[in-house]
N, C-alpha and C. Protein backbone atom coordinates (compact mmCIF):
# COMPACT_ATOMS: atom_id res chain seq x y z
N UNK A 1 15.24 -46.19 -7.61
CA UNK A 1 15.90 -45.15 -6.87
C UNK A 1 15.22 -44.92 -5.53
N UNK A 2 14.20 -45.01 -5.55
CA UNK A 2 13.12 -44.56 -4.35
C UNK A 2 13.05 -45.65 -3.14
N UNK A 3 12.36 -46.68 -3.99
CA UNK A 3 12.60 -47.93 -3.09
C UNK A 3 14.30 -48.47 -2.67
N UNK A 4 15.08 -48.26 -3.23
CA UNK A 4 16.55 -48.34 -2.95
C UNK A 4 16.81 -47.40 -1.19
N UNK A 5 16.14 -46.29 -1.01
CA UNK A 5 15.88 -45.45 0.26
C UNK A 5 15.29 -45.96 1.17
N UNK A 6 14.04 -46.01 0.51
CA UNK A 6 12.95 -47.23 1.39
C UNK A 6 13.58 -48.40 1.99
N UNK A 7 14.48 -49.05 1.82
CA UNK A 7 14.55 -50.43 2.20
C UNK A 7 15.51 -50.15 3.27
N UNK A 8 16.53 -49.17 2.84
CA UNK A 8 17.72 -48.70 3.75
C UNK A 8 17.00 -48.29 5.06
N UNK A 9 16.02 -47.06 4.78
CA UNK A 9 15.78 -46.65 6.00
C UNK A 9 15.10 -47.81 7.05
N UNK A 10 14.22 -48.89 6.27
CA UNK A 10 13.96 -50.00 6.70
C UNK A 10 14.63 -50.51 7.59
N UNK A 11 15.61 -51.10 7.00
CA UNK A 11 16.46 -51.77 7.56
C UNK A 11 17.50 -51.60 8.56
N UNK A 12 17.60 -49.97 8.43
CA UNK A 12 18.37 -49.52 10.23
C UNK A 12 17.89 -48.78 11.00
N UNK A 13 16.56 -49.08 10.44
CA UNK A 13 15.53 -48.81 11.91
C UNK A 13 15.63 -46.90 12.43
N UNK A 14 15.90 -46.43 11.39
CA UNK A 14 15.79 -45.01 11.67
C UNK A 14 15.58 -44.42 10.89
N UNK A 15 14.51 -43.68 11.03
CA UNK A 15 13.94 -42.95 9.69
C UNK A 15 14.32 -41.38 10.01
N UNK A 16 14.62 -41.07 8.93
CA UNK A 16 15.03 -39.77 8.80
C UNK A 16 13.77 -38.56 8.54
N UNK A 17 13.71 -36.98 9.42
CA UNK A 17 12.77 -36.37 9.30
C UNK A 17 13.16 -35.05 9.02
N UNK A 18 12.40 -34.27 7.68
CA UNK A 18 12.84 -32.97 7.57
C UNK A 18 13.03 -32.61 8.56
N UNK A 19 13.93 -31.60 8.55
CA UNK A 19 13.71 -30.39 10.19
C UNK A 19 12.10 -29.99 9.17
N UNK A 20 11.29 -29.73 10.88
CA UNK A 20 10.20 -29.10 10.66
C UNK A 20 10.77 -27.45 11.30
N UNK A 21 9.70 -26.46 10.03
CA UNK A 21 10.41 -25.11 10.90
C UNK A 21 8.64 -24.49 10.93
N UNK A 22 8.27 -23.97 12.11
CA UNK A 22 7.52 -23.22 12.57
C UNK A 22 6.83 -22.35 11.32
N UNK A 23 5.45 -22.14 11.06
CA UNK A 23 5.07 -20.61 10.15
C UNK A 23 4.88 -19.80 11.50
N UNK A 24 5.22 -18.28 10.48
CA UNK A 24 4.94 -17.18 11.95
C UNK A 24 3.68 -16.90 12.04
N UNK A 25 3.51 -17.05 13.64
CA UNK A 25 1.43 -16.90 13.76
C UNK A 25 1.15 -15.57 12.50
N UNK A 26 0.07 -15.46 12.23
CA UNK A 26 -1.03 -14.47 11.89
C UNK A 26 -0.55 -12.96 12.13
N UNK A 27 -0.68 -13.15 13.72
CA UNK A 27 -0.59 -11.71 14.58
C UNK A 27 1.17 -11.27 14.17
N UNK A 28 1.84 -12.21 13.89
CA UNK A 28 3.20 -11.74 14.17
C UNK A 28 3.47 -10.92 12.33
N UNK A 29 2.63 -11.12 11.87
CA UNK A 29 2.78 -10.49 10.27
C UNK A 29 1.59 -9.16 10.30
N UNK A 30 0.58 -9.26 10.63
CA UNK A 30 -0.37 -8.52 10.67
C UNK A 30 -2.15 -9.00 11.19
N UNK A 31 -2.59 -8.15 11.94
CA UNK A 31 -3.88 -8.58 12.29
C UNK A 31 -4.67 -9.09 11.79
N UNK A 32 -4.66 -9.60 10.41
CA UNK A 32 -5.22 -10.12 9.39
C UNK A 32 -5.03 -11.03 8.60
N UNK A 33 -5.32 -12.28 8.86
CA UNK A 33 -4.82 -13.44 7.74
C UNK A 33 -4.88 -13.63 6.79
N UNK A 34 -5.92 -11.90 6.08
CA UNK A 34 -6.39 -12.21 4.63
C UNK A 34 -5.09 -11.35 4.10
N UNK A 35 -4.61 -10.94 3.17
CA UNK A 35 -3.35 -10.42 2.21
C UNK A 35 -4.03 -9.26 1.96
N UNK A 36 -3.32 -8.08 2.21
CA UNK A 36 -3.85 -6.79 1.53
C UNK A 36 -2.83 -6.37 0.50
N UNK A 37 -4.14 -5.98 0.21
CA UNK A 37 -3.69 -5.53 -1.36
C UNK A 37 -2.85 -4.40 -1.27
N UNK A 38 -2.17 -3.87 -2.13
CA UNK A 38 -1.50 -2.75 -2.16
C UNK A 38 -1.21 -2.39 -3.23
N UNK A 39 -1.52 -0.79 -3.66
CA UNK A 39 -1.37 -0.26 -5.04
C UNK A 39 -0.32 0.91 -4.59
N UNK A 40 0.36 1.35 -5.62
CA UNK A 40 1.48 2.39 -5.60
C UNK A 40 1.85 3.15 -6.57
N UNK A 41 1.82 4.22 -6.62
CA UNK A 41 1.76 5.56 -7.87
C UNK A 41 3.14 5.96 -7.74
N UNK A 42 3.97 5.47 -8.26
CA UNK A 42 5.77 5.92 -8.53
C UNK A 42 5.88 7.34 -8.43
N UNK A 43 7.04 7.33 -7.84
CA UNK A 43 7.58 8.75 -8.07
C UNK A 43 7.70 8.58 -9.39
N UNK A 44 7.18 10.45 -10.25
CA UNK A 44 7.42 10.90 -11.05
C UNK A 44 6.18 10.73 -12.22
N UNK A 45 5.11 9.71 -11.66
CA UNK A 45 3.94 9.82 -11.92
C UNK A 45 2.79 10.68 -11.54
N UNK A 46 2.24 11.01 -12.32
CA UNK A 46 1.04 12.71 -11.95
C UNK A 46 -0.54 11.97 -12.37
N UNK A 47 -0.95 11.63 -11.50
CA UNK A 47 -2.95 11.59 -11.22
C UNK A 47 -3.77 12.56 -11.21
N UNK A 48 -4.55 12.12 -12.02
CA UNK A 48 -5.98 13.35 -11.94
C UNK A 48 -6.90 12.54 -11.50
N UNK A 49 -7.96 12.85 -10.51
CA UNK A 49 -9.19 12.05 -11.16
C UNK A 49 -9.52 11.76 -9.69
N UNK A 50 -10.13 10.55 -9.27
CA UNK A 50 -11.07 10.23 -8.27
C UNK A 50 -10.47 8.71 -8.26
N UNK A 51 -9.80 8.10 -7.43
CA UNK A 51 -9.47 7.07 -7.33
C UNK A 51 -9.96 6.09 -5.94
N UNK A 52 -10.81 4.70 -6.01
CA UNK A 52 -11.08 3.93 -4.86
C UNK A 52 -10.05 2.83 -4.64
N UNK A 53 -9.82 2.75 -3.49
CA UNK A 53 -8.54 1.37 -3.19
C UNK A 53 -9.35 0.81 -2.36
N UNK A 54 -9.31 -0.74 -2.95
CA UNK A 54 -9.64 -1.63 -1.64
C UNK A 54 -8.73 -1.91 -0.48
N UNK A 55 -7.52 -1.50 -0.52
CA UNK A 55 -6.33 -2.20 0.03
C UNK A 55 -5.50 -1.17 0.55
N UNK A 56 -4.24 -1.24 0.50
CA UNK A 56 -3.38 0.13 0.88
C UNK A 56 -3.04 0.75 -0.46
N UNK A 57 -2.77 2.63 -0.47
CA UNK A 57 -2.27 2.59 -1.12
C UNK A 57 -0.94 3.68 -0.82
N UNK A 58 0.46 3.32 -1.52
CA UNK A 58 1.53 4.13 -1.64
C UNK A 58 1.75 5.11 -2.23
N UNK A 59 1.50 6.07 -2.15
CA UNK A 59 2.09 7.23 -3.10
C UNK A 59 3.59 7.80 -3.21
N UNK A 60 4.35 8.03 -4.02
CA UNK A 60 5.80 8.58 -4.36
C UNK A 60 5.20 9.22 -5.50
N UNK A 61 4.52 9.73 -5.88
CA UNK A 61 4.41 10.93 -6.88
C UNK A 61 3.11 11.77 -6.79
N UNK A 62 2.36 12.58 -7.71
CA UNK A 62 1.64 13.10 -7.47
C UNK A 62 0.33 13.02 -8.27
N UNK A 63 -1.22 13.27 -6.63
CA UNK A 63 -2.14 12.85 -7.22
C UNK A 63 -2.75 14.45 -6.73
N UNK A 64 -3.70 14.54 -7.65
CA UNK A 64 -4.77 15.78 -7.46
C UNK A 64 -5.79 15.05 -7.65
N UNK A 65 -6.96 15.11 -6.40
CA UNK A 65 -8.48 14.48 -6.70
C UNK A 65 -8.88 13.77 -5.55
N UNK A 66 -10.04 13.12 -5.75
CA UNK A 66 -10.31 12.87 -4.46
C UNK A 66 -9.86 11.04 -4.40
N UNK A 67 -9.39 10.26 -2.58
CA UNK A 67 -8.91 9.43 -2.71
C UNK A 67 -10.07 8.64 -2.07
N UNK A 68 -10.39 7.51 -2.09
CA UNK A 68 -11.27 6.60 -0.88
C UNK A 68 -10.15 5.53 -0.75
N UNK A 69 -9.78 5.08 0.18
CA UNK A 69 -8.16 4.17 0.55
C UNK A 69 -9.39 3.52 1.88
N UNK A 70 -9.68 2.07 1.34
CA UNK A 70 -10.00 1.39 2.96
C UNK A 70 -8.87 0.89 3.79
N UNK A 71 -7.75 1.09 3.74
CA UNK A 71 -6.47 0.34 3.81
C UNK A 71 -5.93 1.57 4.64
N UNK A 72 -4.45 1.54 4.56
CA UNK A 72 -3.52 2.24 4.75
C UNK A 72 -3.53 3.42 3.45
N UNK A 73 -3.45 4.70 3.79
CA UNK A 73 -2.76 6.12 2.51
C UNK A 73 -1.62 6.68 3.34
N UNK A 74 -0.35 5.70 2.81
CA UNK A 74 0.77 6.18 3.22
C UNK A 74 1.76 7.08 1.95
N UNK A 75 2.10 8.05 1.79
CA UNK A 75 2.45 9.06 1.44
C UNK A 75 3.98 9.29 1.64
N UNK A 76 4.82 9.04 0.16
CA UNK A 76 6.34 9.27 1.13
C UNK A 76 6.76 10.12 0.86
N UNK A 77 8.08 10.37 0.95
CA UNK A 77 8.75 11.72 0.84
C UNK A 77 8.57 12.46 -0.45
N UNK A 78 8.49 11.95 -1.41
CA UNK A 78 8.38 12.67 -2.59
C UNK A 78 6.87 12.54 -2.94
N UNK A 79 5.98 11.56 -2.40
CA UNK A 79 4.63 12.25 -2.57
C UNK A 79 3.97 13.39 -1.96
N UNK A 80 3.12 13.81 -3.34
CA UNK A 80 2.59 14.56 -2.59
C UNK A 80 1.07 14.41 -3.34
N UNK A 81 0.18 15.15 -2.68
CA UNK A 81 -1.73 15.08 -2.85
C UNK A 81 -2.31 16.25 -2.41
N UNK A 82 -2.82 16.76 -3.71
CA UNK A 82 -3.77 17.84 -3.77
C UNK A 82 -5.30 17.24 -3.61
N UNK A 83 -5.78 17.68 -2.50
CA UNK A 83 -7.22 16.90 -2.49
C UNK A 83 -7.98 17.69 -2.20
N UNK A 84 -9.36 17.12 -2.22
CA UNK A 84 -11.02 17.84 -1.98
C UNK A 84 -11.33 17.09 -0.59
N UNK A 85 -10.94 15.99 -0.98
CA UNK A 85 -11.22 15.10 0.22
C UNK A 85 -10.77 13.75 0.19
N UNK A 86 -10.18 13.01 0.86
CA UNK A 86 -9.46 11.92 1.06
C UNK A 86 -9.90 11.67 2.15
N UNK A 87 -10.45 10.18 2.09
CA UNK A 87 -10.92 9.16 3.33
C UNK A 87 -9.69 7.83 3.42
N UNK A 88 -9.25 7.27 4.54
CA UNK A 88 -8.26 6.21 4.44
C UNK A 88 -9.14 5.55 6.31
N UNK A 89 -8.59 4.81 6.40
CA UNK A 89 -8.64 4.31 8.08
C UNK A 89 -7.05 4.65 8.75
N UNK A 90 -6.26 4.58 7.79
CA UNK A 90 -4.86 4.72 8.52
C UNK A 90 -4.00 5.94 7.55
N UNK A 91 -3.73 6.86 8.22
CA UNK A 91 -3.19 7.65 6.73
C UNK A 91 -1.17 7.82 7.83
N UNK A 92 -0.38 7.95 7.05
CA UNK A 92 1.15 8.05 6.97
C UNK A 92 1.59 8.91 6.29
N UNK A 93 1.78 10.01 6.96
CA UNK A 93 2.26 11.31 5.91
C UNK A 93 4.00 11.85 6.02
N UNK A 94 4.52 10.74 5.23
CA UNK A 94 5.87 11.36 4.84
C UNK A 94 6.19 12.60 4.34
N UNK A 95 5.40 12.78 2.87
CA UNK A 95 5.64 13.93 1.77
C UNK A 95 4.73 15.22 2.16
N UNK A 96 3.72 15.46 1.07
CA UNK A 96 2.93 16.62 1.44
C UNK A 96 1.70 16.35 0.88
N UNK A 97 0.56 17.10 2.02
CA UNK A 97 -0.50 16.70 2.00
C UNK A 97 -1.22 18.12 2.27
N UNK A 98 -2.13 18.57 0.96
CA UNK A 98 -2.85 19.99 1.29
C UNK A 98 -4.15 19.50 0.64
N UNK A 99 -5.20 19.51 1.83
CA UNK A 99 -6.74 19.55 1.20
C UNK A 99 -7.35 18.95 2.85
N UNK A 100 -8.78 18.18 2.51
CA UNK A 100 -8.94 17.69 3.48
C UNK A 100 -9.02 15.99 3.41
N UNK A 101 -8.69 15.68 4.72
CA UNK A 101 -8.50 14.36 5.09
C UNK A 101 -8.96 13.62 6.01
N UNK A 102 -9.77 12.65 5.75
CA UNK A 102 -10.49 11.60 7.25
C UNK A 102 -9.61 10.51 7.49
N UNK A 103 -9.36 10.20 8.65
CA UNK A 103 -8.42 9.14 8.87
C UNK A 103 -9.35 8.55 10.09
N UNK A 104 -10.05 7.18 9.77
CA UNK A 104 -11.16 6.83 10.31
C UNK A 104 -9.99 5.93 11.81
N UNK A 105 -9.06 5.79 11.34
CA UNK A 105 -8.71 5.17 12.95
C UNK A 105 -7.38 6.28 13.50
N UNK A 106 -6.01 6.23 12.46
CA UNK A 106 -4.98 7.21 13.20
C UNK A 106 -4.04 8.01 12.00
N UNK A 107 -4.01 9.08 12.11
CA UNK A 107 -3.39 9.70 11.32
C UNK A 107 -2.16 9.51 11.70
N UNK A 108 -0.52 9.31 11.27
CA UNK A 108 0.91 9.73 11.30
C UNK A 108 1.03 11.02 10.84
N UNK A 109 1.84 12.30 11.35
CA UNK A 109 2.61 12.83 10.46
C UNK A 109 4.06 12.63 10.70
N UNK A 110 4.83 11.90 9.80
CA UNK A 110 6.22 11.58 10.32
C UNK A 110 7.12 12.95 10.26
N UNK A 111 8.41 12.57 10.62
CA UNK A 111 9.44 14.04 10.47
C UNK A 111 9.56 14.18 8.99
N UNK A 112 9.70 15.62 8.43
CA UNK A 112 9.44 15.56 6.91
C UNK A 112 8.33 15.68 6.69
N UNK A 113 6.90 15.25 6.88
CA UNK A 113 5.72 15.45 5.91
C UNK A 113 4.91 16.55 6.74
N UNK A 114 3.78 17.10 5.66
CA UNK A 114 3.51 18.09 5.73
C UNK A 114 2.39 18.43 5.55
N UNK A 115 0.98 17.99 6.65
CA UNK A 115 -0.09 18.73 6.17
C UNK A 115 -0.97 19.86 6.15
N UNK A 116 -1.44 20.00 5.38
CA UNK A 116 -2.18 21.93 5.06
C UNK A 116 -3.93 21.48 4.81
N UNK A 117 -4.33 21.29 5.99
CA UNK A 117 -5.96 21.34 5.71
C UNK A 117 -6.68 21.26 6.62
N UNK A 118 -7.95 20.56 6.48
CA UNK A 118 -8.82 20.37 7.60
C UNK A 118 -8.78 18.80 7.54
N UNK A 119 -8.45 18.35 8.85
CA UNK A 119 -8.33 16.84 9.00
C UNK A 119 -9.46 16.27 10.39
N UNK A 120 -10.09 15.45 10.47
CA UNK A 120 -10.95 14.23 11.02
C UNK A 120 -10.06 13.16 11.29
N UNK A 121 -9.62 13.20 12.86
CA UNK A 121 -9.24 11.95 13.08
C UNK A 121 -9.98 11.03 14.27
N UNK A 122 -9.48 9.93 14.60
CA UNK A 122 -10.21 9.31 15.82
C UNK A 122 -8.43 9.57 16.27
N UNK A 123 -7.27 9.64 16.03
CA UNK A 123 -6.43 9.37 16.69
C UNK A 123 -5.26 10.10 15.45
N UNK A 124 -4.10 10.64 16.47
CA UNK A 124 -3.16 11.59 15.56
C UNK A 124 -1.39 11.70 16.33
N UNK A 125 -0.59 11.73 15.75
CA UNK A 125 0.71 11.50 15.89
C UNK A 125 1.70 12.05 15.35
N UNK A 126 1.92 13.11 16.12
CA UNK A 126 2.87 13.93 14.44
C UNK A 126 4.58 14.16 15.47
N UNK A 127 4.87 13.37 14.49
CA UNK A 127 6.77 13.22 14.88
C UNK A 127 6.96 14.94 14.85
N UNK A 128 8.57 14.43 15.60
CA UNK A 128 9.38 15.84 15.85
C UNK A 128 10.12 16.00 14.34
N UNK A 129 9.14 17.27 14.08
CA UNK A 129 10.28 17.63 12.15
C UNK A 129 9.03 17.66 11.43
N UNK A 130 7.36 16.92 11.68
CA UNK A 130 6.64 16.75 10.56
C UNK A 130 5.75 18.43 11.51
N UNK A 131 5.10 18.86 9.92
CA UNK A 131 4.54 19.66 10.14
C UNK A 131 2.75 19.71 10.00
N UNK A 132 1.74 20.15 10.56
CA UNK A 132 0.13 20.35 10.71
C UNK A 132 -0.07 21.65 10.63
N UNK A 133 -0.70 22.27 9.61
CA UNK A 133 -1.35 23.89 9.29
C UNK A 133 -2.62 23.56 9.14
N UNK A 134 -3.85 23.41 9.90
CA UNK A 134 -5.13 23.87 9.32
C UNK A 134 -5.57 23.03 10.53
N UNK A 135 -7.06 23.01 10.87
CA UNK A 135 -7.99 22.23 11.86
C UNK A 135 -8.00 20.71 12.19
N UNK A 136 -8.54 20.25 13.17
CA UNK A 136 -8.36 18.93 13.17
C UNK A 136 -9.50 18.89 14.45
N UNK A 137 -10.21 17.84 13.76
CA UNK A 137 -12.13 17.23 14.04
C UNK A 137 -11.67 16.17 14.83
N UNK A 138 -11.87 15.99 16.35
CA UNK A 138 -11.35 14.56 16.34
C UNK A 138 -12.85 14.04 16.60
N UNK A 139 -12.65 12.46 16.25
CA UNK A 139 -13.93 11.64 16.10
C UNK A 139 -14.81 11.41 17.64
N UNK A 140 -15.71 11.29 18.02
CA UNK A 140 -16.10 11.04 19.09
C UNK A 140 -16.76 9.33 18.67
N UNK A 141 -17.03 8.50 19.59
CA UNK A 141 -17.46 7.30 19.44
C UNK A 141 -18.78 7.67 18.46
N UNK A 142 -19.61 8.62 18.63
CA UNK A 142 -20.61 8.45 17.77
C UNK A 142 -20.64 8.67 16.79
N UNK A 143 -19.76 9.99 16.44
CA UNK A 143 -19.67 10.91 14.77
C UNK A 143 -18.83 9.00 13.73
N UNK A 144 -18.16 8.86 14.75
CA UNK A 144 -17.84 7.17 14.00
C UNK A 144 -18.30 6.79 13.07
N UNK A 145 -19.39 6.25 14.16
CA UNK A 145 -20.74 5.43 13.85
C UNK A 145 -21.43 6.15 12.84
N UNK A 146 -21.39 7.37 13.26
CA UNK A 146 -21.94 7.98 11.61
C UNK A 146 -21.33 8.18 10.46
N UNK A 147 -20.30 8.19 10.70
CA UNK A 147 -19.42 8.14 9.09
C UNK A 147 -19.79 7.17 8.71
N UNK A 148 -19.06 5.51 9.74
CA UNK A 148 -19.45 4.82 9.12
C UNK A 148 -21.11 4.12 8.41
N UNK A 149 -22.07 4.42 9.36
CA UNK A 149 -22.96 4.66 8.31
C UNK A 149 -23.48 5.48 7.14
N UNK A 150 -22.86 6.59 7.20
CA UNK A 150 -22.75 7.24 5.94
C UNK A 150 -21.89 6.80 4.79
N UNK A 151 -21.07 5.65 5.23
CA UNK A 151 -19.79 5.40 3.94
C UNK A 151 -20.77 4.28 3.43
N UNK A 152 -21.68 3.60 4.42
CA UNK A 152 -22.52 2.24 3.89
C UNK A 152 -23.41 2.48 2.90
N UNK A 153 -24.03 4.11 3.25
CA UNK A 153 -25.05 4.02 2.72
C UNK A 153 -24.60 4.66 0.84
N UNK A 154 -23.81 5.19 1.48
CA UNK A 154 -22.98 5.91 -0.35
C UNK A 154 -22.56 4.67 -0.82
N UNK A 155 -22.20 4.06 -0.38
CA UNK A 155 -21.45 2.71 -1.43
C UNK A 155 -23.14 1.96 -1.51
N UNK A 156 -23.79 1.84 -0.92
CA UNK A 156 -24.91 1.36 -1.48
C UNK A 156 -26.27 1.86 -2.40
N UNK A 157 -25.39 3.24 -2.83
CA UNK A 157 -26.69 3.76 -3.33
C UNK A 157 -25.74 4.01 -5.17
N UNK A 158 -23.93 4.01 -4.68
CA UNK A 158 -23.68 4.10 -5.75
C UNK A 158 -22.45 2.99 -6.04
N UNK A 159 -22.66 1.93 -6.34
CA UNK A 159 -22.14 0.43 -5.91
C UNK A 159 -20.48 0.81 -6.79
């Protein structure tokens, strides 16, 4: 069967070539070539407790406790989070959000979500419709540098 192809294409001198189709660069999917992870708490699911994400995480239901998110803590309309304290680099606040919150690079609040606390940002964005009740720390280049050496030294003292 194979060689039956082989000989044809041989013999009239034109070889046939998949279409080749392009992969999309790196940058055109995300700044990162490695895959992030992503975890997600359904609507209609209820959390207690102290939860760490390496990756992003989604919420559609509800968590009480504290979050550590190195990723994205995007939050949708029907989530919501009772917290002590929640650290993310990127936080997205669709639903509702009452406690306090560090958002080590940019906070969202989209139209619809709703936060009630004391928030730490380096950078903040709140659509026409989303709502902000309580303080907001913004980062200076150094307090940064100190979080982030303070997040090094807690993950290294309690692995």
């Amino acid at each position: 069967m194979f060689s039956k192809l082989t000989k044809e294409r041989e013999t009239s001198g034109t070889v046939e070539m998949p279409e080749v189709v392009p992969a999309p660069s790196p940058s055109a999917a995300c700044s990162s070539s490695v895959p992030v992870e992503r975890t997600a708490v359904g609507a209609g699911s209820l959390m207690h407790g102290e939860l760490e994400v390496k990756g992003d995480l989604h919420i559609d239901g509800e968590i009480s406790g504290r979050l550590h998110v190195q990723g994205r803590l995007i939050v949708g309309r029907t989530g919501i989070i009772h917290s002590e304290g929640v650290e993310c680099s990127v936080g997205e606040i669709s639903g509702s959000f009452e406690g306090a919150l560090t958002a080590t690079e940019l906070l969202t609040i989209h139209a619809g979500g709703h936060v009630t606390g004391d928030i730490s940002v380096k950078d903040i964005v709140i659509e026409k419709g989303g709502r902000f009740d309580g303080r907001c720390q913004y980062f200076s280049p150094k307090s940064q540098t100190e979080l982030a050496v303070s997040q090094t030294l807690e993950k290294v003292r309690n692995p």
